[in-house]
N, C-alpha and C. Protein backbone atom coordinates (compact mmCIF):
# COMPACT_ATOMS: atom_id res chain seq x y z
N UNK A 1 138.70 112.54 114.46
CA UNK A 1 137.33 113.02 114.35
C UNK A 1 136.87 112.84 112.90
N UNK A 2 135.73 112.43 112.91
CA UNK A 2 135.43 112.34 111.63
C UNK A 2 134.66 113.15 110.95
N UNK A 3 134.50 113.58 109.37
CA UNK A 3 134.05 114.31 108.60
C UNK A 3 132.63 113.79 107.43
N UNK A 4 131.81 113.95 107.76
CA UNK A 4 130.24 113.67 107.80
C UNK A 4 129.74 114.80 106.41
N UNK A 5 129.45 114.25 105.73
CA UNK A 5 128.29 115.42 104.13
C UNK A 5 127.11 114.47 104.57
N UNK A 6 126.18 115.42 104.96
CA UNK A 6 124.81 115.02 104.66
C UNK A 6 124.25 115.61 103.71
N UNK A 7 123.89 115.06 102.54
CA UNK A 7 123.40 115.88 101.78
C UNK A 7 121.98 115.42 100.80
N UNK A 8 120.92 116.43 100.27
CA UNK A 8 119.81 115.80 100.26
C UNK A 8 119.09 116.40 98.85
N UNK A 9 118.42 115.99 98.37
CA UNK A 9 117.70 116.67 97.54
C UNK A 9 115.90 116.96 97.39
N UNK A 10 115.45 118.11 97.25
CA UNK A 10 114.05 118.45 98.04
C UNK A 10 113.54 119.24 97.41
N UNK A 11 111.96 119.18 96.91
CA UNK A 11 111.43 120.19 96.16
C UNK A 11 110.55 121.28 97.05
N UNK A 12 109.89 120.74 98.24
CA UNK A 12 109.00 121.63 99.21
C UNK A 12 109.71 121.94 100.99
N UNK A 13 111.23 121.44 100.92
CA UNK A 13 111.57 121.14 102.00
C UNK A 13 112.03 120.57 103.11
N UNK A 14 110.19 119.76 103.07
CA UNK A 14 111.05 118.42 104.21
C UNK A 14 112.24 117.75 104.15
N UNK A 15 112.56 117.20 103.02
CA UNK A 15 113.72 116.14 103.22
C UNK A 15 115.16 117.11 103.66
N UNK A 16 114.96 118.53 103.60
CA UNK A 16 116.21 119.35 103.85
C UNK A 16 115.76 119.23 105.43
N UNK A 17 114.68 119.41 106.03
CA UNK A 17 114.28 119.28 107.48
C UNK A 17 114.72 117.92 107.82
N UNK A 18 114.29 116.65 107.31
CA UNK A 18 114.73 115.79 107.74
C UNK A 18 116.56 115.23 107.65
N UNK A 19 117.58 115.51 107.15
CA UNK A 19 118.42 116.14 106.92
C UNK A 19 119.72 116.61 108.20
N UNK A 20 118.70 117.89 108.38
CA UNK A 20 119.02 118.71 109.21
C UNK A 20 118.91 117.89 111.08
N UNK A 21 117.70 116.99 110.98
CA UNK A 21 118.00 116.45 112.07
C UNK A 21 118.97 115.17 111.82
N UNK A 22 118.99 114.63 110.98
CA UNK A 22 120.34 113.33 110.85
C UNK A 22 121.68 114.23 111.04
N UNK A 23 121.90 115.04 110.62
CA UNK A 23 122.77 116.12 111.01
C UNK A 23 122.93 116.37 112.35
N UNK A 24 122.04 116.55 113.27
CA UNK A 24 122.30 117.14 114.31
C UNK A 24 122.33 115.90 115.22
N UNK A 25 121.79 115.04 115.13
CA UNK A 25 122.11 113.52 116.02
C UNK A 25 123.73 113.37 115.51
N UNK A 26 124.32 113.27 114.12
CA UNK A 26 125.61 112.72 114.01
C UNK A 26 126.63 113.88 114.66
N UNK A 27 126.04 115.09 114.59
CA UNK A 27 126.96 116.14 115.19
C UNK A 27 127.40 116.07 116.93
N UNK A 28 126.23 115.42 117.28
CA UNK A 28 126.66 115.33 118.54
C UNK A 28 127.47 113.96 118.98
N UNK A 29 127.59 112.93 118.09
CA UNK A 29 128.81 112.06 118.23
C UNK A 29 130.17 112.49 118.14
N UNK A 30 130.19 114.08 118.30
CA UNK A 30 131.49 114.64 117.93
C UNK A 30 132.14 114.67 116.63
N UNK A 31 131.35 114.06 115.85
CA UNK A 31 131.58 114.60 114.40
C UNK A 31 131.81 115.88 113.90
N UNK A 32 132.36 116.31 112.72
CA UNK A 32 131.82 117.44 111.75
C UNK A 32 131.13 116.88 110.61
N UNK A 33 129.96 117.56 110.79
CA UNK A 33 128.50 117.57 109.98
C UNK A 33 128.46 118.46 109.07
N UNK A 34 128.68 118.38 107.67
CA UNK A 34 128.05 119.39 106.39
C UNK A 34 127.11 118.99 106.74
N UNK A 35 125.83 120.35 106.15
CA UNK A 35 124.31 119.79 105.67
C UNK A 35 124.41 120.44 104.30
N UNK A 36 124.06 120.00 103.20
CA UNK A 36 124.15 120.76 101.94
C UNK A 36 122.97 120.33 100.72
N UNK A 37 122.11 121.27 100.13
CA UNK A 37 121.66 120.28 98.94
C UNK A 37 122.57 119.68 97.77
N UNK A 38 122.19 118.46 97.50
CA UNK A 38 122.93 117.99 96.49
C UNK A 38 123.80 118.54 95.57
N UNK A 39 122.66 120.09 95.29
CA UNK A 39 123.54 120.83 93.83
C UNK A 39 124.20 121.69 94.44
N UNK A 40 124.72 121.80 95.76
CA UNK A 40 125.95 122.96 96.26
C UNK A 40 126.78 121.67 96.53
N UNK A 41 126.85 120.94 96.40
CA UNK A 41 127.92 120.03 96.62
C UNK A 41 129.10 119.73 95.50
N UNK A 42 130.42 120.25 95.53
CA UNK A 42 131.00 120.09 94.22
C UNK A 42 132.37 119.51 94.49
N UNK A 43 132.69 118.60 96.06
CA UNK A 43 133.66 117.56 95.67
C UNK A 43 133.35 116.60 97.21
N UNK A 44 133.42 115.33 96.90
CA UNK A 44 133.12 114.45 98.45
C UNK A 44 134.30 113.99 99.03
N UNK A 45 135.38 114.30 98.04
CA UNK A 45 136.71 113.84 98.87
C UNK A 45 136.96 114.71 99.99
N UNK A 46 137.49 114.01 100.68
CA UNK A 46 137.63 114.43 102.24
C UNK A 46 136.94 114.36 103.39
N UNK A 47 135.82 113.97 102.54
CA UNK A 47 134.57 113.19 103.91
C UNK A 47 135.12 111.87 104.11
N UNK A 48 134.81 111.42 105.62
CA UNK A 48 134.82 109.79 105.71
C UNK A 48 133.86 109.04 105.54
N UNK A 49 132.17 109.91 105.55
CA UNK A 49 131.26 109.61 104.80
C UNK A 49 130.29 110.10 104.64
N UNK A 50 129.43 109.24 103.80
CA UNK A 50 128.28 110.32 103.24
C UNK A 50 126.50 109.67 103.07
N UNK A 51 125.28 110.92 103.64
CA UNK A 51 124.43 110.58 103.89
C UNK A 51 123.71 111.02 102.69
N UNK A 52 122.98 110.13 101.69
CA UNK A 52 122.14 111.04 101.11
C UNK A 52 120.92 110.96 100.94
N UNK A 53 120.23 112.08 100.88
CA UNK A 53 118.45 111.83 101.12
C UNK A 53 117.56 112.80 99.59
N UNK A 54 116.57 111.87 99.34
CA UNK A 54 115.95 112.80 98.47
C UNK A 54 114.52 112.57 98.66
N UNK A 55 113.75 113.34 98.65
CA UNK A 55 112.44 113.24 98.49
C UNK A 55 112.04 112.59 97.21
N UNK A 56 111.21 111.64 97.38
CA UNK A 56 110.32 110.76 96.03
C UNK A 56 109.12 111.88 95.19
N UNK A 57 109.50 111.55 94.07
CA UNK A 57 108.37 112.23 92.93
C UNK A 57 108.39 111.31 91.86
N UNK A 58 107.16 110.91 91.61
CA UNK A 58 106.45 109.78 90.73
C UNK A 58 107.51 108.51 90.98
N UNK A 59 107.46 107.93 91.84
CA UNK A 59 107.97 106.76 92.54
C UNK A 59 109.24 106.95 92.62
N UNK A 60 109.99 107.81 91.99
CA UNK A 60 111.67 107.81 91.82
C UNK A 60 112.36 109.19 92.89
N UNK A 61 113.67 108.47 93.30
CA UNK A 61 114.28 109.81 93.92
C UNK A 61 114.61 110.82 93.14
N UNK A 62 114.52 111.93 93.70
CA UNK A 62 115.02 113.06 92.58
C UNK A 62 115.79 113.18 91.79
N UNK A 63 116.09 113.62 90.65
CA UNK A 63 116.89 113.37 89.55
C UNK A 63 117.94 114.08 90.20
N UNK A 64 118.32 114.97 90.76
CA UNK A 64 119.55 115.58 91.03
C UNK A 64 120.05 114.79 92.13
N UNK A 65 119.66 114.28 92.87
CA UNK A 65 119.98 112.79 93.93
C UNK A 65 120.39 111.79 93.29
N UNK A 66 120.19 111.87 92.10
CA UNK A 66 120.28 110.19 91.42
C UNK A 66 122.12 110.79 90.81
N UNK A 67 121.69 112.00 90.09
CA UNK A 67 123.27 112.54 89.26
C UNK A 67 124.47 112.51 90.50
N UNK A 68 123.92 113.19 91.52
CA UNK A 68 125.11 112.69 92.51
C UNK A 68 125.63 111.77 92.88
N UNK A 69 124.70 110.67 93.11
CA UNK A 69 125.42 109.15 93.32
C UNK A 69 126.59 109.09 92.07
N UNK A 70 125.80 109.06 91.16
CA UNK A 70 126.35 109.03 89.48
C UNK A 70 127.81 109.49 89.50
N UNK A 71 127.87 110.95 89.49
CA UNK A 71 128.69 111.56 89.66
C UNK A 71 130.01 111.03 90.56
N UNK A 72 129.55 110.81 91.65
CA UNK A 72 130.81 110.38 92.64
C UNK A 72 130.69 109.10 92.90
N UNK A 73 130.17 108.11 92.69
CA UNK A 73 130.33 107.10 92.56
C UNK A 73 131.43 106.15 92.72
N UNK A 74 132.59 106.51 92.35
CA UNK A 74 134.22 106.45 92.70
C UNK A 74 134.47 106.48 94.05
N UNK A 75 134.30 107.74 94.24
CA UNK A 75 134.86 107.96 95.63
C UNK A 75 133.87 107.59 96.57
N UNK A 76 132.36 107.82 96.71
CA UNK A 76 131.20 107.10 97.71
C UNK A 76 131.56 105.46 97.35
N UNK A 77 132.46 104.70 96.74
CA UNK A 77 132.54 103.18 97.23
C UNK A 77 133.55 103.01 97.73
N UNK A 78 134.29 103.83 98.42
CA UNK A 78 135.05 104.06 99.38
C UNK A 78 135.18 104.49 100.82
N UNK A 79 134.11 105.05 100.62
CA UNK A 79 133.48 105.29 102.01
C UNK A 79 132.30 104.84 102.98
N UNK A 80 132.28 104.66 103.96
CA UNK A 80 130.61 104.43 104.41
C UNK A 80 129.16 105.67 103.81
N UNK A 81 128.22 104.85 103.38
CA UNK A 81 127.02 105.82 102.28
C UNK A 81 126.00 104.90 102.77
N UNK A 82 124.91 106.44 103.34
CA UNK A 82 123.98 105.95 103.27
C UNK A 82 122.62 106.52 102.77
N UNK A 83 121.71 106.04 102.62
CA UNK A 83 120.22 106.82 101.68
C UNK A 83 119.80 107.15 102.74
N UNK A 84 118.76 107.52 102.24
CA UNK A 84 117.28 107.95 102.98
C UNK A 84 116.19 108.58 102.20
N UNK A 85 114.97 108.14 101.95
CA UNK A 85 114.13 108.78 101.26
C UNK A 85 113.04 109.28 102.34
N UNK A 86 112.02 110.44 101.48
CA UNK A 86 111.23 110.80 101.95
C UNK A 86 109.84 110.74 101.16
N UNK A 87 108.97 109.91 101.76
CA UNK A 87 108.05 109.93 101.17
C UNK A 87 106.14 110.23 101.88
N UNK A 88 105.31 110.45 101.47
CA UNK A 88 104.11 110.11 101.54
C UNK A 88 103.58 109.18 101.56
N UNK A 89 104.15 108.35 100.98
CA UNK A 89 103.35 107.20 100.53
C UNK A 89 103.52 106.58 102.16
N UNK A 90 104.60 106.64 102.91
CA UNK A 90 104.58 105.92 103.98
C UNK A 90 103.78 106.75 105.50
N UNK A 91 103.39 107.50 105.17
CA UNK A 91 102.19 107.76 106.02
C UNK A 91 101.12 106.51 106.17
N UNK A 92 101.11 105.93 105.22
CA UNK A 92 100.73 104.66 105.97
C UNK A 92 102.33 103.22 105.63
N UNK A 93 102.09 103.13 107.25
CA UNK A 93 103.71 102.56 107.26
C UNK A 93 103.59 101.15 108.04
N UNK A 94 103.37 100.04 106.66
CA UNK A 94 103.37 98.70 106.67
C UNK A 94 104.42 98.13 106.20
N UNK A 95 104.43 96.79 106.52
CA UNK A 95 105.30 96.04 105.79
C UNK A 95 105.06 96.43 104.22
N UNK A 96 104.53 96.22 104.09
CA UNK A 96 103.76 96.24 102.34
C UNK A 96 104.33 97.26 101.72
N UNK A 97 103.88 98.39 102.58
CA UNK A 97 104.45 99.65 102.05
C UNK A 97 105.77 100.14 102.32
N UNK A 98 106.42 99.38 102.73
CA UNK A 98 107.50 99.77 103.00
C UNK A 98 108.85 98.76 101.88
N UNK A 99 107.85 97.94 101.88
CA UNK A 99 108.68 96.74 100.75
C UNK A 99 108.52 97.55 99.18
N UNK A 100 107.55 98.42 99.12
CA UNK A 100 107.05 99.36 97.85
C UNK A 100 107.74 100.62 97.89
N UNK A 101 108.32 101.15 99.20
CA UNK A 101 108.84 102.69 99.07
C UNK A 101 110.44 101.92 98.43
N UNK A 102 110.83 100.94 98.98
CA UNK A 102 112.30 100.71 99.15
C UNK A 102 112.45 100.43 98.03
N UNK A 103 111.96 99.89 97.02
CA UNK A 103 112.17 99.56 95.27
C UNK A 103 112.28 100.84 95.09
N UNK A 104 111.89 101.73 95.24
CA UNK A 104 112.17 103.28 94.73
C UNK A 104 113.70 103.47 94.43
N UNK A 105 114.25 102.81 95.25
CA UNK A 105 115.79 103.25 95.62
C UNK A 105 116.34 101.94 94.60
N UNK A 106 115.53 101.18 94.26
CA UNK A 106 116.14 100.07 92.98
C UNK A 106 117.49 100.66 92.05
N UNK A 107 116.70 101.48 90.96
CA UNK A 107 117.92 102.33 90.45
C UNK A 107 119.10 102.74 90.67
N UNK A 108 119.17 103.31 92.45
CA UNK A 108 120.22 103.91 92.98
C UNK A 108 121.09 103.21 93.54
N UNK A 109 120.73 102.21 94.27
CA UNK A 109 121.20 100.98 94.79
C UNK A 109 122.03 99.97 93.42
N UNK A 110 121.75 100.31 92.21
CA UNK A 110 122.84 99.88 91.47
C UNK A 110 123.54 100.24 91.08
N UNK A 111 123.44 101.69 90.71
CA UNK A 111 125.21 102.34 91.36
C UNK A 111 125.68 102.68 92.14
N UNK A 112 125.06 102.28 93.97
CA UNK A 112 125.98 102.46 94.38
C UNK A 112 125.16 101.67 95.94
N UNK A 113 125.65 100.28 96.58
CA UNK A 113 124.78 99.77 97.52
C UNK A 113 125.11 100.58 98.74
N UNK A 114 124.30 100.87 99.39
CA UNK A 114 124.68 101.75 100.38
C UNK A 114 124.60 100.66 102.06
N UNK A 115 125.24 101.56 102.51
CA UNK A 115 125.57 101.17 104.18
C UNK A 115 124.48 101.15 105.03
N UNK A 116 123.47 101.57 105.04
CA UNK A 116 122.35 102.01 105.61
C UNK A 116 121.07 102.94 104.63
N UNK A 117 120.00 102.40 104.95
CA UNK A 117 119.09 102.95 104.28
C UNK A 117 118.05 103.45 105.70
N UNK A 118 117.58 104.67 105.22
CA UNK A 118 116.25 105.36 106.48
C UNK A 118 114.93 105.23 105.43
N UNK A 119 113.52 104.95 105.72
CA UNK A 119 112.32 105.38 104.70
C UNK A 119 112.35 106.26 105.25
N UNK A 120 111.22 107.08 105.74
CA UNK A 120 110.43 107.88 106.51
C UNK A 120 109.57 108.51 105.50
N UNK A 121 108.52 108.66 106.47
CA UNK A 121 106.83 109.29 105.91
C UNK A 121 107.71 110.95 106.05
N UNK A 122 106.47 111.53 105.03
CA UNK A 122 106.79 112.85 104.58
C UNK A 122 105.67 113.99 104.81
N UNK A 123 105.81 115.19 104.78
CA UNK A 123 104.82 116.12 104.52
C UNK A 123 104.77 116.70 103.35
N UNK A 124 103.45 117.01 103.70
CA UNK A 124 102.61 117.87 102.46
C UNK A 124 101.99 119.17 102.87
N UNK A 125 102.68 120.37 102.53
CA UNK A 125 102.47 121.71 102.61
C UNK A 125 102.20 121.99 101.16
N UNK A 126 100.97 122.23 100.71
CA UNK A 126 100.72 123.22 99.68
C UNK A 126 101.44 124.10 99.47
N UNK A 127 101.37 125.31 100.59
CA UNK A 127 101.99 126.51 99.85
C UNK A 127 103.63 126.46 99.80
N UNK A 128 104.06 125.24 100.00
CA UNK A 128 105.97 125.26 99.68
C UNK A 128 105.79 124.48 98.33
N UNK A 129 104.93 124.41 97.43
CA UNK A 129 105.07 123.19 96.02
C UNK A 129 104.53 124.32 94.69
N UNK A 130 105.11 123.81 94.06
CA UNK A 130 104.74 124.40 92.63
C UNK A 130 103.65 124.00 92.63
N UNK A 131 102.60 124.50 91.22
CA UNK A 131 101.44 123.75 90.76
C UNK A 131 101.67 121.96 90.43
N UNK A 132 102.70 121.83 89.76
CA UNK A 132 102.59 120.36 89.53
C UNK A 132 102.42 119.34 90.91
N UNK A 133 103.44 119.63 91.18
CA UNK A 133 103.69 119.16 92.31
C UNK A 133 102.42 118.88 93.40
N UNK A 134 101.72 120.21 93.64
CA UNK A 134 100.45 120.24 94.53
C UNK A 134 99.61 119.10 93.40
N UNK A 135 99.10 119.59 92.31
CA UNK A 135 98.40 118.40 91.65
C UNK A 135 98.75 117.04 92.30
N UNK A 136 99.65 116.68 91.84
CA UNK A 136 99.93 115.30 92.40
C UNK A 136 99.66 114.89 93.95
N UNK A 137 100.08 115.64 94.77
CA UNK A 137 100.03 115.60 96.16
C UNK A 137 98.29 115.67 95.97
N UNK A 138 97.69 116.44 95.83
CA UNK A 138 95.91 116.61 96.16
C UNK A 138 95.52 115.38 95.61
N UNK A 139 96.26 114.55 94.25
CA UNK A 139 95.57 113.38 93.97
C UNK A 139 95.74 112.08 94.75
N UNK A 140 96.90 112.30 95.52
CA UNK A 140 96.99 111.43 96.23
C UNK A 140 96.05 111.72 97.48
N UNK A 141 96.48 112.65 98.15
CA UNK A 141 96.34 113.51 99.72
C UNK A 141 95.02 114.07 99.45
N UNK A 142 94.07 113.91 100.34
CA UNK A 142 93.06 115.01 100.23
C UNK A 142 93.47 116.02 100.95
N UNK A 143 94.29 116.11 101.83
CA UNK A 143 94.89 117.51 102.51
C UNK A 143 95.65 117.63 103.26
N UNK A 144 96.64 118.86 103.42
CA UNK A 144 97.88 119.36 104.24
C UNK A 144 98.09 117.87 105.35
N UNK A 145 99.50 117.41 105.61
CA UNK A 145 99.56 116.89 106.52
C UNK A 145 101.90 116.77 106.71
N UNK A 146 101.83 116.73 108.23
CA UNK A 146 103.31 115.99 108.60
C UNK A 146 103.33 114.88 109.07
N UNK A 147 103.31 113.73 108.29
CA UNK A 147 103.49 112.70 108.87
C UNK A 147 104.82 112.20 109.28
N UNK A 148 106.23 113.27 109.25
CA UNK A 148 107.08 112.70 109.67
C UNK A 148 107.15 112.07 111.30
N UNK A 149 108.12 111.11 111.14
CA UNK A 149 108.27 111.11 112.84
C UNK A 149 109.54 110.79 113.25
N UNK A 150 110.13 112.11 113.89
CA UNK A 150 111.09 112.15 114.15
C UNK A 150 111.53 111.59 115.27
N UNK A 151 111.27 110.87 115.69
CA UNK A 151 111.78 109.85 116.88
C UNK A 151 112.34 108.98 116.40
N UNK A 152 111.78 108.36 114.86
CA UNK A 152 112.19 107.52 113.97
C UNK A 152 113.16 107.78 113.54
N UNK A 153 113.14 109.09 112.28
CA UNK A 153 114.29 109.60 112.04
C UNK A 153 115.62 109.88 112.75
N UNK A 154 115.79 110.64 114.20
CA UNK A 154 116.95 110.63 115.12
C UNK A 154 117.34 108.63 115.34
N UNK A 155 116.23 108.17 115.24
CA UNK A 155 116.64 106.56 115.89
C UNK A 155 117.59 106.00 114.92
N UNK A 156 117.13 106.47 113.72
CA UNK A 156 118.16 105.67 112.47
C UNK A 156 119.27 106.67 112.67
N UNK A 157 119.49 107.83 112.89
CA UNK A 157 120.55 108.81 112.92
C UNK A 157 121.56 107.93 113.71
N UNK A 158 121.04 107.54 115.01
CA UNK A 158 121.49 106.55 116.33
C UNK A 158 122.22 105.58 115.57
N UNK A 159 121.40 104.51 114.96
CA UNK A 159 122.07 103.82 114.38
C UNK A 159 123.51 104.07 113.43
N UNK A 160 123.35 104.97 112.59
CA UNK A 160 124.38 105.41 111.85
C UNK A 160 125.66 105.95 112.28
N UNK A 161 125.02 106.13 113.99
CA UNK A 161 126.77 106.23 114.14
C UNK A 161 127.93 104.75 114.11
N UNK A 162 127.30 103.59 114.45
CA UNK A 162 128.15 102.53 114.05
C UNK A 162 128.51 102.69 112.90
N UNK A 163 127.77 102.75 111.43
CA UNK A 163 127.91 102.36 110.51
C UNK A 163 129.07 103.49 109.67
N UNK A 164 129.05 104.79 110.25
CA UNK A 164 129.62 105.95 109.67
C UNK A 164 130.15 106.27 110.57
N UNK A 165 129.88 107.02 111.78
CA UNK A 165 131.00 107.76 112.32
C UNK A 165 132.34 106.76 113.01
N UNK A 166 131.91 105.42 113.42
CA UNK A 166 133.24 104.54 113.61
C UNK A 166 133.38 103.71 112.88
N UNK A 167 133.15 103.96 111.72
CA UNK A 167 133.82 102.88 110.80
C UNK A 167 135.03 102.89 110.59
């Protein structure tokens, strides 16, 4: 049986929601599923592999998403690893834009190429964001929205069991 860290990093939420369902699709391949944020995570040995997701702020994944790759880096090129970001920007979800969310992950992808990558569109709840944060979102967003879609999200979960749970 295999041993699964999903783990994510998130300033309003979603990406711990989105997460939580890659979690629960790999759990039912008979896996064991951690779900954890990035910064409760303090060793990856002993997983057979590992999912990680961060929500995007000013085009980049979260800095505490980025230190974890960093960090374990050793041991995640040993195992099956895969991303996932969460963004807004793919509420509108083109080729175009999707060739623009995935450079996001430029940085991360050079320390460490991963096994699978998920985009997915994101939400915007005001009252889960700091002031900065809402700034930015209102300059983009004129207002509240979930554009996730989780049919999408479980579908790549689907996929990932080739790539992770029988590898």
């Amino acid at each position: 049986m295999n041993k699964i860290l999903v783990t994510y990093a998130t300033r309003a939420g979603s990406t711990a929601e989105v997460a939580a369902s890659v979690a629960e699709v790999l759990s039912a391949t008979g896996a064991t599923v951690d779900v954890k944020p990035v910064t409760a995570v303090h060793e990856v040995k002993g997983y057979d592999a590992v999912v990680v997701g961060s929500a995007i702020r000013m085009g980049h994944w979260l800095p505490e998403a980025v230190e974890f790759v960093k960090a374990n880096r050793e041991t995640l090129s040993h195992i099956p690893t895969a991303y996932f970001l969460v963004s807004g920007f793919l509420q509108e979800d083109t080729p175009e834009m999707r060739r623009r969310v995935l450079a996001y992950l430029d940085p991360v992808r050079k320390i460490l190429e991963p096994t699978s990558i998920g985009l997915f569109a994101g939400k915007i709840d005001y009252n889960k964001m700091d002031w900065q944060d809402r700034t930015i979102a209102e300059a983009v967003s004129s207002s509240e929205a979930d554009w996730r879609d989780w049919e999408a999200i479980r579908a790549w979960a689907h996929e990932l069991q080739t790539s992770l749970v029988y590898a």
